[in-house]
Protein backbone atom coordinates (compact mmCIF):
# COMPACT_ATOMS: atom_id res chain seq x y z
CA UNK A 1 57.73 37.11 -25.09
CA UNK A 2 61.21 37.02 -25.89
CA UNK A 3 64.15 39.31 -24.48
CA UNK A 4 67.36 40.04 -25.03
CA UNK A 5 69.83 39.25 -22.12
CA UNK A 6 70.09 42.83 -21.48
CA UNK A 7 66.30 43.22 -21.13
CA UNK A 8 66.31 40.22 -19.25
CA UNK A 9 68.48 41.16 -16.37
CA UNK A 10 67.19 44.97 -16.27
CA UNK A 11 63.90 43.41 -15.59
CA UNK A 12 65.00 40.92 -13.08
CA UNK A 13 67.09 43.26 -11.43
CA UNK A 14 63.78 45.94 -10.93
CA UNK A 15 61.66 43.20 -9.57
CA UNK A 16 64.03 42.35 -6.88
CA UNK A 17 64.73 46.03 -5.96
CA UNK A 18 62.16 46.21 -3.43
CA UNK A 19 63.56 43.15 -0.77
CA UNK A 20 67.18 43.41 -2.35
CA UNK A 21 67.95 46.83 -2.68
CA UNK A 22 71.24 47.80 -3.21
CA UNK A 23 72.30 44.25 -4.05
CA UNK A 24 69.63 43.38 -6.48
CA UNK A 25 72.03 43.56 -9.58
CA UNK A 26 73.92 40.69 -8.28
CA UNK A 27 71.19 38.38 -7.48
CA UNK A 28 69.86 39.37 -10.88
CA UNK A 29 73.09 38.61 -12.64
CA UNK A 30 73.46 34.77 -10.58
CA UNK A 31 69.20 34.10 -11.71
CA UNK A 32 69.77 35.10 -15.41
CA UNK A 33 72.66 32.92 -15.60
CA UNK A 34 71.78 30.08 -13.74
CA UNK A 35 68.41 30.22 -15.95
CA UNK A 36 70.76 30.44 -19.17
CA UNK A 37 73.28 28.38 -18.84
CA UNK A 38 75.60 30.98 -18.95
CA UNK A 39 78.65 32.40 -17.13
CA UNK A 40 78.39 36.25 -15.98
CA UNK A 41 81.05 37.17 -18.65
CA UNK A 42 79.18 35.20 -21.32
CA UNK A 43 76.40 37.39 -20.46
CA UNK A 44 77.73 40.41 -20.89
CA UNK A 45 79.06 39.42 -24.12
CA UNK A 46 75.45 38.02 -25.58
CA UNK A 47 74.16 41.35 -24.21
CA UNK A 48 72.42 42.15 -27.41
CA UNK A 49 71.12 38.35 -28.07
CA UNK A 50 67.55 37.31 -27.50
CA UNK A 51 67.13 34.51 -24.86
CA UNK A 52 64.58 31.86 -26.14
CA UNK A 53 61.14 31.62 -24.64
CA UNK A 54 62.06 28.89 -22.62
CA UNK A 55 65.16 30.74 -20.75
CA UNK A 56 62.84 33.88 -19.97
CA UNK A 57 59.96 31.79 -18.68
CA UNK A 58 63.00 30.08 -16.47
CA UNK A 59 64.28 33.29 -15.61
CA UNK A 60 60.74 34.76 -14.57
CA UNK A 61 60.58 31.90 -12.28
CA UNK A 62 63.53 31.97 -10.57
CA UNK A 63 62.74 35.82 -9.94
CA UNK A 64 59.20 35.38 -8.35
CA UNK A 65 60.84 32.24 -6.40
CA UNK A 66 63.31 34.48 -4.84
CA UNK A 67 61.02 37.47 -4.36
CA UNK A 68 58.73 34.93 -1.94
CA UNK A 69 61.49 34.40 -0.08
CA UNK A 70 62.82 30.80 -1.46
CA UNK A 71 66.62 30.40 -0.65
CA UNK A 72 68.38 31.31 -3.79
CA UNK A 73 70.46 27.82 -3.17
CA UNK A 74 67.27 25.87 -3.96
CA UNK A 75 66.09 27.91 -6.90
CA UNK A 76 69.44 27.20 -8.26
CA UNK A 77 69.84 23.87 -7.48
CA UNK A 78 73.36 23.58 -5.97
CA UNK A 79 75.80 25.60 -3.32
CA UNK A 80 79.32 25.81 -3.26
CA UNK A 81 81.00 24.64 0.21
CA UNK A 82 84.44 23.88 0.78
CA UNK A 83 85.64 24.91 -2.95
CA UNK A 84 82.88 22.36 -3.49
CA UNK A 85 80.19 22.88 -5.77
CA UNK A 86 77.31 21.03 -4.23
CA UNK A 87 73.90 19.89 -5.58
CA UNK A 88 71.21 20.93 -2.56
CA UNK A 89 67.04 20.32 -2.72
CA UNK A 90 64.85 21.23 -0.26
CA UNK A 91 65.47 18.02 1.58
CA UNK A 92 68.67 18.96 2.42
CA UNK A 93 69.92 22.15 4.67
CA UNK A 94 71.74 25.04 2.59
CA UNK A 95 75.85 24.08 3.29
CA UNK A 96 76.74 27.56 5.19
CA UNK A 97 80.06 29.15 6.48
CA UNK A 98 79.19 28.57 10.48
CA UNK A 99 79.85 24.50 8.99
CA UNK A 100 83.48 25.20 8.04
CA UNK A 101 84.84 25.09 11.69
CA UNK A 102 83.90 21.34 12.33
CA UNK A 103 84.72 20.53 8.60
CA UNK A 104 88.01 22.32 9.39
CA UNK A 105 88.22 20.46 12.65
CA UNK A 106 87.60 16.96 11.06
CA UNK A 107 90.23 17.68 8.65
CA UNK A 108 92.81 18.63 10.54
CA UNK A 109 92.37 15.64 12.77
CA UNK A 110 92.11 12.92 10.10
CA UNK A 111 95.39 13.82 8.85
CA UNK A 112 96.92 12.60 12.02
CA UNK A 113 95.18 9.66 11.91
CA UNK A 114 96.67 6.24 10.58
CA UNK A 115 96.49 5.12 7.09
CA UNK A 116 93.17 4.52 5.66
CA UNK A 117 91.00 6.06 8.72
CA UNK A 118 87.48 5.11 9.07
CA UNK A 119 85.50 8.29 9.37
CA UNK A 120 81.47 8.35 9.59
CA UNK A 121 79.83 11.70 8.88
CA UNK A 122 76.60 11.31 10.75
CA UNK A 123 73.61 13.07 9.96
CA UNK A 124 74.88 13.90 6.92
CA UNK A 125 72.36 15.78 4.72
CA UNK A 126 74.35 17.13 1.26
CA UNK A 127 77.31 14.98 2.24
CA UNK A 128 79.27 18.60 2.41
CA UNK A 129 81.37 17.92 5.99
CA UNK A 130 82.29 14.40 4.84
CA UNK A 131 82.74 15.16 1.04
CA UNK A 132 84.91 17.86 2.38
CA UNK A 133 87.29 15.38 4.04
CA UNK A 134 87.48 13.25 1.64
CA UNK A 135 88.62 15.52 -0.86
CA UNK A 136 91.55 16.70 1.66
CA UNK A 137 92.55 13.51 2.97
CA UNK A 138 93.26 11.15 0.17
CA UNK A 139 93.08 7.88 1.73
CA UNK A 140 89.95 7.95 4.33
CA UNK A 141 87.20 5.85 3.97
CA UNK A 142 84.35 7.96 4.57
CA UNK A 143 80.61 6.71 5.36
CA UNK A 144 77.63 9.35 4.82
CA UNK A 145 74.94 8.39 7.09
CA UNK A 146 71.50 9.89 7.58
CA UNK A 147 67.76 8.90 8.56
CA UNK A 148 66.77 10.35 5.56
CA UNK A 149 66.47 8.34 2.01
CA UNK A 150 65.72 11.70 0.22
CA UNK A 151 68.96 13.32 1.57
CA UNK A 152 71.32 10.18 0.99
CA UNK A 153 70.00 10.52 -2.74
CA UNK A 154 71.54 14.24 -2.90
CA UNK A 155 74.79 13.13 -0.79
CA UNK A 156 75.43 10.23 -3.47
CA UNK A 157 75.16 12.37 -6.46
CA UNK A 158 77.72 14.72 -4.53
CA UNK A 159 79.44 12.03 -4.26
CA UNK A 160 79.65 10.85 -7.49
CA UNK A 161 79.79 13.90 -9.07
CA UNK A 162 83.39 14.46 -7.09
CA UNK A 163 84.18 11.12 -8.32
CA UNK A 164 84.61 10.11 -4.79
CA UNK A 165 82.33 7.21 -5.21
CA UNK A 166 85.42 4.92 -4.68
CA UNK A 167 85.82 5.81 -1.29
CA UNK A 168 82.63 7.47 -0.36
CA UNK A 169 79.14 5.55 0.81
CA UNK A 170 75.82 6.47 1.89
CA UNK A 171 74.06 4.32 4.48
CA UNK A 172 70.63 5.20 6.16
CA UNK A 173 71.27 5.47 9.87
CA UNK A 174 68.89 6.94 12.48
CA UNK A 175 71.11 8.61 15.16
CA UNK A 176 68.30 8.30 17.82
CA UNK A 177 68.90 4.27 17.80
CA UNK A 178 72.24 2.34 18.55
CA UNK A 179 74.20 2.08 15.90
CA UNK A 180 74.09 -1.12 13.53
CA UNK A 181 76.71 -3.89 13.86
CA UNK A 182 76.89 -3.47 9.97
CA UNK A 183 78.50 0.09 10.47
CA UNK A 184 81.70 -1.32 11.66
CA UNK A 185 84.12 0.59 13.95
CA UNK A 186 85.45 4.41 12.89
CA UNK A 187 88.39 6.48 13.50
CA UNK A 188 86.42 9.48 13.89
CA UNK A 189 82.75 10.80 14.18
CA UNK A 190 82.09 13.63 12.80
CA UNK A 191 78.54 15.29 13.17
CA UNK A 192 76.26 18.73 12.23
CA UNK A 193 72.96 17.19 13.97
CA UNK A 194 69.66 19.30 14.48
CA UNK A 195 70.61 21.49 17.10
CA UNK A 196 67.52 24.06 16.97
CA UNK A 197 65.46 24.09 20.47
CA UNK A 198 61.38 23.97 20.16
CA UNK A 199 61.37 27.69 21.09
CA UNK A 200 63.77 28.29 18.69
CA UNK A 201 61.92 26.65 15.68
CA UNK A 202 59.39 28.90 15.77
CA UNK A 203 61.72 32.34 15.70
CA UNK A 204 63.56 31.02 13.02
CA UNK A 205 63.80 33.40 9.64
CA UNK A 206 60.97 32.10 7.23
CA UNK A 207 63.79 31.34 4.61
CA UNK A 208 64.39 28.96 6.64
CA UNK A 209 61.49 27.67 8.31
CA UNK A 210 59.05 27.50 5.19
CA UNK A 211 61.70 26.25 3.04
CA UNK A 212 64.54 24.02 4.89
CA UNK A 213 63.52 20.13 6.03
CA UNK A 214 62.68 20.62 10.13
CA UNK A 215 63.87 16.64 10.48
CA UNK A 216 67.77 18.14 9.65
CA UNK A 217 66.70 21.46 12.21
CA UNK A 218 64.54 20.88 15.53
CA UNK A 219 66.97 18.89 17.86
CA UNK A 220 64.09 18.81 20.95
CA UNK A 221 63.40 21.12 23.47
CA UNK A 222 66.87 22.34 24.41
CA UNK A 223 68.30 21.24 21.21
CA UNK A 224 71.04 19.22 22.60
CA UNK A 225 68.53 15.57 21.98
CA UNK A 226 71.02 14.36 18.96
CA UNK A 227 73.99 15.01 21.10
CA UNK A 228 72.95 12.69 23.69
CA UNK A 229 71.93 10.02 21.54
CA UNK A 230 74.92 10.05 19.35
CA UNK A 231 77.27 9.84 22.07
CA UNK A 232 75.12 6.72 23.74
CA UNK A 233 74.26 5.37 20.51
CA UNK A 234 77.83 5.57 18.32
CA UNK A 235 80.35 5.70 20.98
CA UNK A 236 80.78 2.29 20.52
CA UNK A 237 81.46 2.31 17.32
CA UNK A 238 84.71 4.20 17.73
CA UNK A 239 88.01 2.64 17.50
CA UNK A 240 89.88 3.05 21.07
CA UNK A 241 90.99 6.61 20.96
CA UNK A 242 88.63 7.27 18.39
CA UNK A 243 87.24 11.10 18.32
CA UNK A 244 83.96 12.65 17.89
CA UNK A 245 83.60 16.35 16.50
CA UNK A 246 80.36 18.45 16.50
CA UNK A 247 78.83 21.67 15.71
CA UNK A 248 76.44 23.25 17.46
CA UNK A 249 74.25 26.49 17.94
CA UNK A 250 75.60 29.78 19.70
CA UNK A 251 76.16 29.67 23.21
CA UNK A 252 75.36 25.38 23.35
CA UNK A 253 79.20 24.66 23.53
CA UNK A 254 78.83 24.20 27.88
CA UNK A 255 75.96 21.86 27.70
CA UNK A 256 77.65 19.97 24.45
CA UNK A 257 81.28 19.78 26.53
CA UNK A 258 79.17 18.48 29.21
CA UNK A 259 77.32 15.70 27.31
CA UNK A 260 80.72 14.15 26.23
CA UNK A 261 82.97 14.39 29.42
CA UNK A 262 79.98 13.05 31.12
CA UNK A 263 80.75 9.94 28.62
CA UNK A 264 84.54 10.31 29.10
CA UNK A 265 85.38 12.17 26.27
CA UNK A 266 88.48 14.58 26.54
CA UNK A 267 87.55 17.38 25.17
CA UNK A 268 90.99 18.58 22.53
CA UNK A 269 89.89 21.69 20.90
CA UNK A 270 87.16 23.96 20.26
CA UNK A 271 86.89 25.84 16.81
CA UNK A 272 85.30 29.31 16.27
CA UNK A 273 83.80 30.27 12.98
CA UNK A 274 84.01 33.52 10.96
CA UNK A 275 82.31 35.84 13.23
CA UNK A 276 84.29 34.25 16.78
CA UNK A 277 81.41 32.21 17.84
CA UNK A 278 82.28 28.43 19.59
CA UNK A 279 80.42 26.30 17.11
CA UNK A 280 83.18 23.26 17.14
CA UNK A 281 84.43 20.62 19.15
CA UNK A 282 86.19 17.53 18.64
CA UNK A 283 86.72 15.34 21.70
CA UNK A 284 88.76 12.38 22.13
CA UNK A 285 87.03 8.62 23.97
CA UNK A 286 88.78 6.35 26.18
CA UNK A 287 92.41 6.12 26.46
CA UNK A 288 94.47 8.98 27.43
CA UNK A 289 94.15 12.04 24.69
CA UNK A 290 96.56 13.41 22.70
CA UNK A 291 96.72 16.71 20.70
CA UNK A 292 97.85 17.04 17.19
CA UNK A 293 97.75 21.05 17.57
């Protein structure tokens, strides 16, 4: 049954009344257009238009999607990050805010760093905290590197689709096993590993649990596994002086700051996010560290 595109988002919008409430009209007006093609003030303008069959079977879908809880980045099929508008699938995690303090972090360090820096963005998932460097820092070298085959896929069409593809490429790397003479050395490691503890997984919202890949969330028992392999495992892959920067869960910065001094890191700054929760670090191996602050 056809609608017109008024029709179309006054029916969306009462189905997701009952979990969205007050913000129901906005979801409803990012569905319809994602479904259509169309931008919100193309929508408003075609008002009166009938939507083909097609778009309101599309539209339907998307609604009941979202209604059973599906992230609304993987009914749409991309997320924007960084003033980046990324494509995301279920085999990658959703690119959120919390993310920005070690992409910030990585940033800011790599423009310090000397011409054409080697950076490695280690469990890498949508590309987003490498992609996000490379935009800002024009002559890095980056190297996206995950266990997964299914999330290198997504991180190379990021890629490409930023028509970073000249400087950008996607190697699968397990983080749990020493890193592979092929890598080369690096500049700077930067990393969002799983982080979540076992206890952890299983209080996790369902939006998350039912729907985002557990191999890019459940980092062991206390959640701090990756962290210990990555600094045993890719440590010597740094340059001398090289740098590592991480996020990590609430409250994990101790235990993290621990992990790399133990390894004679220096720690150099930790980064808050939005909300004024530690969830950054960047650390500095070897030779005596310097801050570019």
């Amino acid at each position: 049954m056809v609608k017109t595109y008024a029709d179309l988002y006054l029916d969306a919008r009462k189905a997701l009344l009952p979990t969205e409430g007050m913000y129901a009209g906005n979801v409803a007006r990012e569905l319809v257009c994602a479904a259509s093609g169309k931008t919100q003030e193309a929508l408003i303008a075609d008002r009166s238009l009938y939507a083909s069959e097609e778009i309101c079977a599309r539209v339907e879908n998307f609604v009941r999607r979202h209604i059973t809880g599906e992230p609304t980045a993987y009914i749409l099929g991309q997320w924007d990050f960084a003033d980046m508008t990324l494509t995301v699938t279920p085999d990658v995690l959703i690119p959120r805010d919390d993310t920005m303090a070690v992409t910030e972090l990585a940033i800011k360090k790599a423009l310090f760093l000397p011409q054409n820096p080697r950076i490695l963005d280690l469990c890498t998932g949508s590309g987003c905290i490498g992609l996000a460097v490379a935009r800002r820092v024009k002559d890095a070298k980056l190297t996206l590197a995950d266990v997964s085959m299914d999330a290198l896929r997504v991180a190379k069409k990021n890629a490409a689709d930023l028509h970073l593809g000249g400087r950008v490429s996607c190697v699968q790397v397990d983080a749990k096993q020493p890193a592979p003479h092929f890598l080369g050395k690096f500049d700077l490691i930067v990393s969002n590993p799983p982080y979540v503890t076992t206890e952890e997984m299983g209080q996790l919202d369902p939006s998350v649990r039912d729907y985002e890949p557990h191999l890019a969330l459940h980092g062991g028992r206390d959640g701090l596994d990756f962290y210990r392999a990555i600094v045993r495992n890719f440590t010597p892959v740094l340059r001398p002086g090289g740098c590592m920067a991480f996020e990590f869960g609430m409250g994990q910065d101790p235990a993290v700051g621990e992990i790399l001094e133990a390894a004679d890191f220096t720690i150099l700054e930790w980064k808050q996010d939005n909300s004024g929760i530690v969830r950054a670090v960047l650390a500095q191996y070897g030779e005596e560290a310097t801050s570019d602050k």
